[in-house]
PDB file of N, CA and C in Angstrom:
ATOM      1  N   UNK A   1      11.021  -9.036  13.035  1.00  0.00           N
ATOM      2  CA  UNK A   1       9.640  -8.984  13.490  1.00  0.00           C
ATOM      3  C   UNK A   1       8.826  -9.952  12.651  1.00  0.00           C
ATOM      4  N   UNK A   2       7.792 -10.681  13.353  1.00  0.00           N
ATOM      5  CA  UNK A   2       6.613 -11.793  12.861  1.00  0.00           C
ATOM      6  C   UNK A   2       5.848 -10.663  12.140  1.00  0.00           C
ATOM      7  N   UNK A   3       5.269 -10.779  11.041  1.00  0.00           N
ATOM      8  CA  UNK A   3       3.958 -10.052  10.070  1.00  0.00           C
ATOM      9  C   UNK A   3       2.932 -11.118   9.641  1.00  0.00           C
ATOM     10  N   UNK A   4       1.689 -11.878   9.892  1.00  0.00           N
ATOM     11  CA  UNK A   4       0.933 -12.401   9.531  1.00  0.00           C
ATOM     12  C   UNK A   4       0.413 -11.826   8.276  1.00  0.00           C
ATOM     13  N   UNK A   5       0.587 -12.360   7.830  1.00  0.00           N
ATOM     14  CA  UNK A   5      -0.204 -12.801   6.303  1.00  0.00           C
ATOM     15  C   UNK A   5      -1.369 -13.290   5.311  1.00  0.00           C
ATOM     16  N   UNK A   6      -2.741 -12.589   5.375  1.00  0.00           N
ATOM     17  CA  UNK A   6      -3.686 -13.978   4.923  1.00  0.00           C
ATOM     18  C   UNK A   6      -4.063 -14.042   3.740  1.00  0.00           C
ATOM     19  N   UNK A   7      -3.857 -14.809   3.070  1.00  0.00           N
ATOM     20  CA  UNK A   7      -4.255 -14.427   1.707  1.00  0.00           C
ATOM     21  C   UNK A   7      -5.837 -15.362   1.215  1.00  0.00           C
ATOM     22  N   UNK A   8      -6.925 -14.445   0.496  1.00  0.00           N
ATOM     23  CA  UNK A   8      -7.957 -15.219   0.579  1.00  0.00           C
ATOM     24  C   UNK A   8      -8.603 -15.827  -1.000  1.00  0.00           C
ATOM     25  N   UNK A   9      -8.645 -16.363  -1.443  1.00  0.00           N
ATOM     26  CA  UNK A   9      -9.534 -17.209  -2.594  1.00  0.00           C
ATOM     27  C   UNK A   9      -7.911 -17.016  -3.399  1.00  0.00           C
ATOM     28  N   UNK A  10      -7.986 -16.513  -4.888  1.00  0.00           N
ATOM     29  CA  UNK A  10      -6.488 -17.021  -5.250  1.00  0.00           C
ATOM     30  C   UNK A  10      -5.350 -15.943  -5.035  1.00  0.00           C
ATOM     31  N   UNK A  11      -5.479 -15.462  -3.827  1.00  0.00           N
ATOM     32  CA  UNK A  11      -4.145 -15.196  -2.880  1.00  0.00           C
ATOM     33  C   UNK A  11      -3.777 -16.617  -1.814  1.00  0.00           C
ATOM     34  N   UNK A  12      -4.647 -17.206  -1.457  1.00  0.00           N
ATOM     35  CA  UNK A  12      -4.675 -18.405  -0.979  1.00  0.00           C
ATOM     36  C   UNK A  12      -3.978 -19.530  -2.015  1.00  0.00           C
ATOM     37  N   UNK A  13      -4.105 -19.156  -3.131  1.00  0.00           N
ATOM     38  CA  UNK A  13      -3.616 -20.590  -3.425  1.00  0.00           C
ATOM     39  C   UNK A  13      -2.423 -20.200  -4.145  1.00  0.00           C
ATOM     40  N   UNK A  14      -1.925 -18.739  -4.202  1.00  0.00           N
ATOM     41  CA  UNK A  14      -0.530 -18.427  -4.614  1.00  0.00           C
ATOM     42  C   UNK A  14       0.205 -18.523  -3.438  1.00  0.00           C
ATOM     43  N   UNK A  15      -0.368 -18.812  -2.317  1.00  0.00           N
ATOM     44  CA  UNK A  15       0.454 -18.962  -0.842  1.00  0.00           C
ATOM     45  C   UNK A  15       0.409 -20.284  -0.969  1.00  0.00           C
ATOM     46  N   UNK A  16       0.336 -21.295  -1.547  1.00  0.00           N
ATOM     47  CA  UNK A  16       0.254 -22.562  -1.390  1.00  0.00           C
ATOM     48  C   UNK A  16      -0.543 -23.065  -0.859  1.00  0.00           C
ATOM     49  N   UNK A  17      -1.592 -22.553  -0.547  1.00  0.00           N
ATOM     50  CA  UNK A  17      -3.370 -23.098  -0.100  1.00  0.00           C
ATOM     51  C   UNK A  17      -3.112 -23.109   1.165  1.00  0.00           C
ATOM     52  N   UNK A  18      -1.761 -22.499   1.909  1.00  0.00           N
ATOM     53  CA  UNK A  18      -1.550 -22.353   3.323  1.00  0.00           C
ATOM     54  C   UNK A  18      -2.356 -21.193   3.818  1.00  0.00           C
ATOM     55  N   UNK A  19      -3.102 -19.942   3.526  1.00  0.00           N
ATOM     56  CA  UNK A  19      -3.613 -19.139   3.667  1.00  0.00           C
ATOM     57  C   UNK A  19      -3.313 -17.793   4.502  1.00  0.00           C
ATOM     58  N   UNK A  20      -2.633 -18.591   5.185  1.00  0.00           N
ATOM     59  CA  UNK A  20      -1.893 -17.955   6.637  1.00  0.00           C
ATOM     60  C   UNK A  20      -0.793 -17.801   6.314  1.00  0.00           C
ATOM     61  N   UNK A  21       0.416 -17.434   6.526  1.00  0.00           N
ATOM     62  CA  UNK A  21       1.438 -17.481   6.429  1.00  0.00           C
ATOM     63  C   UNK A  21       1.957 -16.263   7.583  1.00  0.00           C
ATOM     64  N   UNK A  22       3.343 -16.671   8.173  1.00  0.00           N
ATOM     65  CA  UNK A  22       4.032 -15.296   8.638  1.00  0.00           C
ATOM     66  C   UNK A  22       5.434 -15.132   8.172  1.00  0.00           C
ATOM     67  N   UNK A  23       5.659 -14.016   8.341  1.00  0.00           N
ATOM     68  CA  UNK A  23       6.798 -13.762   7.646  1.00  0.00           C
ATOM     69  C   UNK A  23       7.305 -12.924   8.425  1.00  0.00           C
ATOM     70  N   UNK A  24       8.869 -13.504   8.267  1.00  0.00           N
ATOM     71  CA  UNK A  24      10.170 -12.719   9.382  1.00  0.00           C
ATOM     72  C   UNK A  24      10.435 -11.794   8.496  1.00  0.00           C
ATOM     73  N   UNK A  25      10.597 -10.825   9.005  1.00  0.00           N
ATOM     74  CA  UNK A  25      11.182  -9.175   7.942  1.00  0.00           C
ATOM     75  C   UNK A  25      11.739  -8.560   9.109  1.00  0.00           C
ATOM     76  N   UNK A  26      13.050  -7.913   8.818  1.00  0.00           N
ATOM     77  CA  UNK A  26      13.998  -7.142   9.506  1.00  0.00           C
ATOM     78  C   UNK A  26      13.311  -5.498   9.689  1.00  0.00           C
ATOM     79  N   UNK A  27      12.352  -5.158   8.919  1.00  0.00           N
ATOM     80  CA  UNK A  27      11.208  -4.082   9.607  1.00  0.00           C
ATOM     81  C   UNK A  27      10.666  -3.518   7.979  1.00  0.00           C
ATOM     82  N   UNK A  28      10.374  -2.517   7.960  1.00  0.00           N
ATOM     83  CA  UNK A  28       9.544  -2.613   6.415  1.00  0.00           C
ATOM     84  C   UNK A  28       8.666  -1.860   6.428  1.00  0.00           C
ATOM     85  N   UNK A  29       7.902  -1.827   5.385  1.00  0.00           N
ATOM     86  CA  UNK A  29       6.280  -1.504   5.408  1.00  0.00           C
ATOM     87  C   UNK A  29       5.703  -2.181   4.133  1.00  0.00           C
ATOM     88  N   UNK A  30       4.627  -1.671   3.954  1.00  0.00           N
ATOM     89  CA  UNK A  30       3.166  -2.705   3.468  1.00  0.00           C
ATOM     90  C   UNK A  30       4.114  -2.711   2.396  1.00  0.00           C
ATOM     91  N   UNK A  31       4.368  -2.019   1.183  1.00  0.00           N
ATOM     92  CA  UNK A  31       4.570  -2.464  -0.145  1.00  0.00           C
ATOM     93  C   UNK A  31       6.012  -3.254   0.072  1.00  0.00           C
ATOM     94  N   UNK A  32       7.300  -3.311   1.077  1.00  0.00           N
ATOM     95  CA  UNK A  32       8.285  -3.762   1.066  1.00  0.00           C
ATOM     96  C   UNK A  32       8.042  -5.464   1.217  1.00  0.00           C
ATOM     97  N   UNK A  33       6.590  -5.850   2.008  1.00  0.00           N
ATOM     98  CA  UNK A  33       5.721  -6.738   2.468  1.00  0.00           C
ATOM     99  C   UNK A  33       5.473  -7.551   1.033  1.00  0.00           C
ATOM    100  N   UNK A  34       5.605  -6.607   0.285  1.00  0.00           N
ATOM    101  CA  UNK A  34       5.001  -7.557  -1.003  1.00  0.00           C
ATOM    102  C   UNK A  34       6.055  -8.073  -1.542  1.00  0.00           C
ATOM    103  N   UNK A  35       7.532  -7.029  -1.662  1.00  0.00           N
ATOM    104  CA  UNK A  35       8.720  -7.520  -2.350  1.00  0.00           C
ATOM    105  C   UNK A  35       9.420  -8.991  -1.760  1.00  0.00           C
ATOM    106  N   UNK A  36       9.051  -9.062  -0.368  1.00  0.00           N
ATOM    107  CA  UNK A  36       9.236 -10.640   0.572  1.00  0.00           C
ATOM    108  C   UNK A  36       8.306 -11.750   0.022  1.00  0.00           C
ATOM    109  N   UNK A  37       7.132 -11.353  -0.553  1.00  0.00           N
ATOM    110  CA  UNK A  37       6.052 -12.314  -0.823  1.00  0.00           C
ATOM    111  C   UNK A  37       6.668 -13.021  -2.149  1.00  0.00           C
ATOM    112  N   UNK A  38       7.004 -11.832  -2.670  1.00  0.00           N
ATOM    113  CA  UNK A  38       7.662 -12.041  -4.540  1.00  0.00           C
ATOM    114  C   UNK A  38       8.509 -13.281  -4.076  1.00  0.00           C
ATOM    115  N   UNK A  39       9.746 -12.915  -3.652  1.00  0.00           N
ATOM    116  CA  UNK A  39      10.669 -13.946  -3.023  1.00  0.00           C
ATOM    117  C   UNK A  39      10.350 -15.204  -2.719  1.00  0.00           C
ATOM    118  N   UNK A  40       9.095 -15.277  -1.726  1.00  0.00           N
ATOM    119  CA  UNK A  40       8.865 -16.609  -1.278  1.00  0.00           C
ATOM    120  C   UNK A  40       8.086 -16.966  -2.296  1.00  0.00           C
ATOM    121  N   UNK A  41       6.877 -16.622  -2.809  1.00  0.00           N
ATOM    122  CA  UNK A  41       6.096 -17.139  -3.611  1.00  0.00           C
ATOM    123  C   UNK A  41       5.989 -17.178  -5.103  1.00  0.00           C
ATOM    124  N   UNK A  42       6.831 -16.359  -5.800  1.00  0.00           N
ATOM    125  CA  UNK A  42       7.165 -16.295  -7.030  1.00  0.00           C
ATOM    126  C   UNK A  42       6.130 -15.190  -7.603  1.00  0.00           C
ATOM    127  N   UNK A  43       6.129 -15.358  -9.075  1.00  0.00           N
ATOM    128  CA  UNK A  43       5.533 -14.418 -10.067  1.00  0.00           C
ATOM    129  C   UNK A  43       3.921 -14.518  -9.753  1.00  0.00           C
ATOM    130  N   UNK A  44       3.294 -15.841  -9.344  1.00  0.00           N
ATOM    131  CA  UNK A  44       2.006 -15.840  -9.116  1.00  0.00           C
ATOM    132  C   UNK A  44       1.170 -14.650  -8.094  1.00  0.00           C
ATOM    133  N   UNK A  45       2.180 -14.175  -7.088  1.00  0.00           N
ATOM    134  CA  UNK A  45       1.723 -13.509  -6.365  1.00  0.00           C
ATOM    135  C   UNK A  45       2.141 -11.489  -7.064  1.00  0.00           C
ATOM    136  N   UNK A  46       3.229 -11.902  -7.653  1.00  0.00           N
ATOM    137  CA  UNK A  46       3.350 -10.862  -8.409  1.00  0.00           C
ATOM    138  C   UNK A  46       2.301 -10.039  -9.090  1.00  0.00           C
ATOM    139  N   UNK A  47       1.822 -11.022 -10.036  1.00  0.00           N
ATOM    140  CA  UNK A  47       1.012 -10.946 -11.143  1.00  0.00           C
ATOM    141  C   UNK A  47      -0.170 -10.130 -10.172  1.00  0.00           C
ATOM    142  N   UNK A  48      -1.088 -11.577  -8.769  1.00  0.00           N
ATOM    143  CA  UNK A  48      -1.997 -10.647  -8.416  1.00  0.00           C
ATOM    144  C   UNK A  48      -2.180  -9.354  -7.825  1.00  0.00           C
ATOM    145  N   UNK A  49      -1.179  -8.481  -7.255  1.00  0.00           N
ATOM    146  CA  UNK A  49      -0.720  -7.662  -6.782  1.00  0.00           C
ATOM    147  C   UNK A  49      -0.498  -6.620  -7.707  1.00  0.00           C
ATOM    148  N   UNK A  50       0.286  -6.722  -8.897  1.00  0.00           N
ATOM    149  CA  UNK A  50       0.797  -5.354  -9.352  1.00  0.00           C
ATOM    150  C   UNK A  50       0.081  -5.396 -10.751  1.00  0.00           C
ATOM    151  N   UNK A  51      -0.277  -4.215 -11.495  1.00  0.00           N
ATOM    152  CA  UNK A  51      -1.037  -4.188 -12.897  1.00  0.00           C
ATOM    153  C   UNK A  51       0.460  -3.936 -13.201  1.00  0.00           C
ATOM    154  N   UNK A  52       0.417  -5.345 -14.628  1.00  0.00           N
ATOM    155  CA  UNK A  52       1.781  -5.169 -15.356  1.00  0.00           C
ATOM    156  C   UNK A  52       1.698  -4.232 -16.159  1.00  0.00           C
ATOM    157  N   UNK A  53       0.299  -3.647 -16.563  1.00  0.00           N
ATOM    158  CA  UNK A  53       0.908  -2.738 -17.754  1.00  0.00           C
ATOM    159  C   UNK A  53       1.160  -1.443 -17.249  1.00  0.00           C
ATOM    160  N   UNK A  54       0.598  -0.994 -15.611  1.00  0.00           N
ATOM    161  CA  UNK A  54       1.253   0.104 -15.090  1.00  0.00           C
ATOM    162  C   UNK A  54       2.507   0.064 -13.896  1.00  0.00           C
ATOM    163  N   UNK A  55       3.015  -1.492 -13.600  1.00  0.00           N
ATOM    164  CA  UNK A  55       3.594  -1.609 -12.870  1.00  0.00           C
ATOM    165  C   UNK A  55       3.411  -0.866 -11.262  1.00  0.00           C
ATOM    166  N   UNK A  56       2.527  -0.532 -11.130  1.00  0.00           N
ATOM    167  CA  UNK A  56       1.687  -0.260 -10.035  1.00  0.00           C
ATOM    168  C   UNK A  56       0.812  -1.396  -8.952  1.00  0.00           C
ATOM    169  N   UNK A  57       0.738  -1.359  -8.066  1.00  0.00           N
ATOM    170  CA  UNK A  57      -0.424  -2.216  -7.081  1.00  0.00           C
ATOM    171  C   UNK A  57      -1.800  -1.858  -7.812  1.00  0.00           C
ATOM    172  N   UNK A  58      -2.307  -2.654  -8.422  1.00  0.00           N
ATOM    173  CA  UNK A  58      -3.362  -3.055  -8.280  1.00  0.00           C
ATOM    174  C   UNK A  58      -4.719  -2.430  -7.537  1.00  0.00           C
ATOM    175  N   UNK A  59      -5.287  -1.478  -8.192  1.00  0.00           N
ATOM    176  CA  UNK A  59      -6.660  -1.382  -7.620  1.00  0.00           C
ATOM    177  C   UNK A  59      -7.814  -1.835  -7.083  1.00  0.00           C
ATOM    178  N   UNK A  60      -7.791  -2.930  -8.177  1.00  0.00           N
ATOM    179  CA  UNK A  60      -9.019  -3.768  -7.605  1.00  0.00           C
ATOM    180  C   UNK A  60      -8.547  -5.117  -6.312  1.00  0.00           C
ATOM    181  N   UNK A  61      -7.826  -4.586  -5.763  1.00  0.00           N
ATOM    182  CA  UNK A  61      -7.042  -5.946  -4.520  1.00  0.00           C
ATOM    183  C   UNK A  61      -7.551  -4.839  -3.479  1.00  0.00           C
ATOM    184  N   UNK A  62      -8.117  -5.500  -2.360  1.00  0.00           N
ATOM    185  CA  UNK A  62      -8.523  -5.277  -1.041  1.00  0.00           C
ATOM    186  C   UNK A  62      -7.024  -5.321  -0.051  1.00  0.00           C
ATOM    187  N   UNK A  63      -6.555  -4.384   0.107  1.00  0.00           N
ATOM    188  CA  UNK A  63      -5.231  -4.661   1.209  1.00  0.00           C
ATOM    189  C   UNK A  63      -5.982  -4.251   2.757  1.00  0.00           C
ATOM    190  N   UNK A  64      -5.950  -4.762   3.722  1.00  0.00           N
ATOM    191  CA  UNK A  64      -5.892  -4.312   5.139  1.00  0.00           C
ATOM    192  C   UNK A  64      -5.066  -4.940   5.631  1.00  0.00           C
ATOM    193  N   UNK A  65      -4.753  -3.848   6.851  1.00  0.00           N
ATOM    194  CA  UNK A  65      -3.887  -4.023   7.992  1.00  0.00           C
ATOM    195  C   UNK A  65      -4.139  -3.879   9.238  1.00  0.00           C
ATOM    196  N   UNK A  66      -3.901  -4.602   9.711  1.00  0.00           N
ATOM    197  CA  UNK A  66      -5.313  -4.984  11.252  1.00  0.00           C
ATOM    198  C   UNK A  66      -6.499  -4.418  11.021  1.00  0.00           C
ATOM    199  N   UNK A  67      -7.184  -4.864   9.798  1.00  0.00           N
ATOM    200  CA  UNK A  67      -8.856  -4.878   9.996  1.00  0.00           C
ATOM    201  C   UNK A  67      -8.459  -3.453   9.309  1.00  0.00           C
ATOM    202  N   UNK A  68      -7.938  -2.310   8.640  1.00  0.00           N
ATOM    203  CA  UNK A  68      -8.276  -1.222   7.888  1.00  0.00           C
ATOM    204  C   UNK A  68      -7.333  -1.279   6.631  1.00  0.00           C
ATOM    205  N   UNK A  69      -8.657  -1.076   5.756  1.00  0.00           N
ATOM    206  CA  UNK A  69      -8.311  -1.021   4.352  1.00  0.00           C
ATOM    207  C   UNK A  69      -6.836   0.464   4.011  1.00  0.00           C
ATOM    208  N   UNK A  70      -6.598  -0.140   3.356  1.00  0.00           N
ATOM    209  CA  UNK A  70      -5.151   0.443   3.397  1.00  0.00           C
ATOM    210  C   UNK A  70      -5.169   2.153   2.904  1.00  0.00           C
ATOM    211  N   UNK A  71      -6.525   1.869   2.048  1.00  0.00           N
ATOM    212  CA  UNK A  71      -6.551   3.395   1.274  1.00  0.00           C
ATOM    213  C   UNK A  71      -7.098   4.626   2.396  1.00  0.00           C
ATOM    214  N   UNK A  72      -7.096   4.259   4.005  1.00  0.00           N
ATOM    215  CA  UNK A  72      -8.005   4.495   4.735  1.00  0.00           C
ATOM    216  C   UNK A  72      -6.612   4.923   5.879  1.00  0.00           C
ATOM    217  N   UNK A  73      -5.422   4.703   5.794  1.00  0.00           N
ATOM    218  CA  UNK A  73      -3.951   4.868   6.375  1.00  0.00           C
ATOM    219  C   UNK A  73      -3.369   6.087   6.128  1.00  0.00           C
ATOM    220  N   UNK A  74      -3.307   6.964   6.498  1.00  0.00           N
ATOM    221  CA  UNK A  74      -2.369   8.483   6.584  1.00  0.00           C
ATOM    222  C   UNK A  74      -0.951   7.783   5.284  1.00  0.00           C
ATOM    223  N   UNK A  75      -0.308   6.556   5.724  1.00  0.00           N
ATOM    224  CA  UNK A  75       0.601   6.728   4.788  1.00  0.00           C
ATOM    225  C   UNK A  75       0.808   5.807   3.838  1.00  0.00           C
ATOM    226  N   UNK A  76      -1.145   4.948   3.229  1.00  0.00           N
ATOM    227  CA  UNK A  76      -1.566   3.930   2.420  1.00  0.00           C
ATOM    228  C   UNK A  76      -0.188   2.590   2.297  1.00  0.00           C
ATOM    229  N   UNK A  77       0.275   2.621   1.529  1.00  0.00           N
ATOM    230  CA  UNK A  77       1.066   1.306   1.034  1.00  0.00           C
ATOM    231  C   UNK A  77       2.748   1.293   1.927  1.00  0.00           C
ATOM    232  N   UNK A  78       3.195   3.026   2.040  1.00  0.00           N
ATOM    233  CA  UNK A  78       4.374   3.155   2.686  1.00  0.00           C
ATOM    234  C   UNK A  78       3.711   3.194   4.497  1.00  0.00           C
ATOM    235  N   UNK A  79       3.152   2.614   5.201  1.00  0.00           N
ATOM    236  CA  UNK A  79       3.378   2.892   6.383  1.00  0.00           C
ATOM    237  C   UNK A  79       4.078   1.491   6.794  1.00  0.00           C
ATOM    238  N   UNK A  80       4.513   2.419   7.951  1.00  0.00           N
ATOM    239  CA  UNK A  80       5.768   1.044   8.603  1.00  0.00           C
ATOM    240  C   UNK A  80       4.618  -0.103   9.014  1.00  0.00           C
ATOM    241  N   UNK A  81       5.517  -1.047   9.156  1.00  0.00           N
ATOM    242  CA  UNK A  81       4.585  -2.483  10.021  1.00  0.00           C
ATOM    243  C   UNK A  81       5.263  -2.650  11.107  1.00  0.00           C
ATOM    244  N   UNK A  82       4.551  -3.439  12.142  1.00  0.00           N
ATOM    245  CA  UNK A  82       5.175  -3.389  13.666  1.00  0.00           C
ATOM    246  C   UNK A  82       5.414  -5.030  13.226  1.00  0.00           C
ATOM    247  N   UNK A  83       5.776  -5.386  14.642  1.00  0.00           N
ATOM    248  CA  UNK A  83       5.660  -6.833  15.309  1.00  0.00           C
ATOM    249  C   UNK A  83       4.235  -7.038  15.409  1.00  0.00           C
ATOM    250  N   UNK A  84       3.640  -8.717  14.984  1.00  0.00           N
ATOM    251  CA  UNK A  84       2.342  -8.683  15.265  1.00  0.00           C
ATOM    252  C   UNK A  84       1.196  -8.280  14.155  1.00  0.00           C
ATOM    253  N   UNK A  85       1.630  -7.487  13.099  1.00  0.00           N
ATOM    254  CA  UNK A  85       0.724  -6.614  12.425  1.00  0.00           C
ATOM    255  C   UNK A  85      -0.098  -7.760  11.360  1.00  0.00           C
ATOM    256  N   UNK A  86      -1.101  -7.919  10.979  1.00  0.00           N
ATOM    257  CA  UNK A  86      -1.355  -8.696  10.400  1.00  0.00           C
ATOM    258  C   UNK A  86      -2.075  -8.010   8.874  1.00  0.00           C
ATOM    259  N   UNK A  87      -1.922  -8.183   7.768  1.00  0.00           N
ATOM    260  CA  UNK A  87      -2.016  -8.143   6.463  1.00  0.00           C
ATOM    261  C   UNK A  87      -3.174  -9.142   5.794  1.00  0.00           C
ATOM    262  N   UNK A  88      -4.281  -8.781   5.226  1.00  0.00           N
ATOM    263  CA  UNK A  88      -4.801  -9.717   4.478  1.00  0.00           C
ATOM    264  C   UNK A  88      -5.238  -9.492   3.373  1.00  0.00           C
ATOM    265  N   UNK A  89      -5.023  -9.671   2.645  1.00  0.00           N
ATOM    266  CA  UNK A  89      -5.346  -9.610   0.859  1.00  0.00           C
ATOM    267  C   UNK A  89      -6.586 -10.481   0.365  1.00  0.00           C
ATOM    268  N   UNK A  90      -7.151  -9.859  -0.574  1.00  0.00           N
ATOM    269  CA  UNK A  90      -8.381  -9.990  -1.153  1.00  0.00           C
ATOM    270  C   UNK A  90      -8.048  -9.970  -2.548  1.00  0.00           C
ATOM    271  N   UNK A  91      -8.264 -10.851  -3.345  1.00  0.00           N
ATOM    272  CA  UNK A  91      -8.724 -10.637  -4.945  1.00  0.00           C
ATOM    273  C   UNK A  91     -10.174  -9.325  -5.317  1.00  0.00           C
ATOM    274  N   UNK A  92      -9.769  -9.053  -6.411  1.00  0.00           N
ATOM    275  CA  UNK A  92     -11.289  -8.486  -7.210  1.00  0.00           C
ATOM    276  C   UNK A  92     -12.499  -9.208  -6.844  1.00  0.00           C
ATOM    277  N   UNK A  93     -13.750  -8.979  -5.740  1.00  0.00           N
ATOM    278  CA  UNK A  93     -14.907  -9.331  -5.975  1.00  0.00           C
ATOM    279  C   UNK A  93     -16.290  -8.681  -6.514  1.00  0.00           C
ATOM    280  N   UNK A  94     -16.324  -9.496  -7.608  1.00  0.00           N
ATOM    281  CA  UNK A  94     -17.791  -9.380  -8.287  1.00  0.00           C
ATOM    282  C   UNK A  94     -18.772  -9.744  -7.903  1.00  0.00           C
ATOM    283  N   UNK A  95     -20.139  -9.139  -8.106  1.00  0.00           N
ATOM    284  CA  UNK A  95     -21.212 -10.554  -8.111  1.00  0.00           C
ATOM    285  C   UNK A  95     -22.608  -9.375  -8.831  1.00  0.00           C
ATOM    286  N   UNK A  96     -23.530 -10.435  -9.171  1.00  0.00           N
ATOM    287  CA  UNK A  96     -24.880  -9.377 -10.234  1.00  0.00           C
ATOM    288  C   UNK A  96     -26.317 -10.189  -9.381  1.00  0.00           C
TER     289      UNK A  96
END
């Protein structure tokens, strides 16, 4: 199955400033989504994704999946992904 991918400000440029990306996966869900990203994109995408000192995802990262924030999903990070499903990631935003 196709999974669109978008990654925005420096999720964008750990995707190679391609922003978009899709990715073939034999079926999965959101966090298995990230272990494919590791693969293609290396530690950069690692890093923004998981807090190393709890080895956990990351709080302050915006995940949705078709347009709903992930913490907002009956089964958050483990729900399956279809064909089609599209993913977009957000860095930490600030502003004063």
């Amino acid at each position: 199955m196709k999974i669109k991918v978008k990654g925005y400000f420096n999720f964008k440029e750990a995707f190679r400033n391609l922003g978009i990306s899709e990715i073939e996966m034999a079926g999965g869900t959101v966090i298995g989504l990230f272990d494919d990203l590791f693969d293609r994109f290396g530690e950069e995408v690692t890093d923004l994704i998981y807090d190393s000192r709890t080895n956990r995802v990351r709080g302050d990262i915006r995940i949705l999946l078709n347009g709903r924030h992930i913490v907002h999903l009956p089964k958050g990070l483990d729900t399956e992904l279809k064909e089609g499903d599209e993913v977009a990631l957000f860095p930490p935003v600030a502003g004063g």
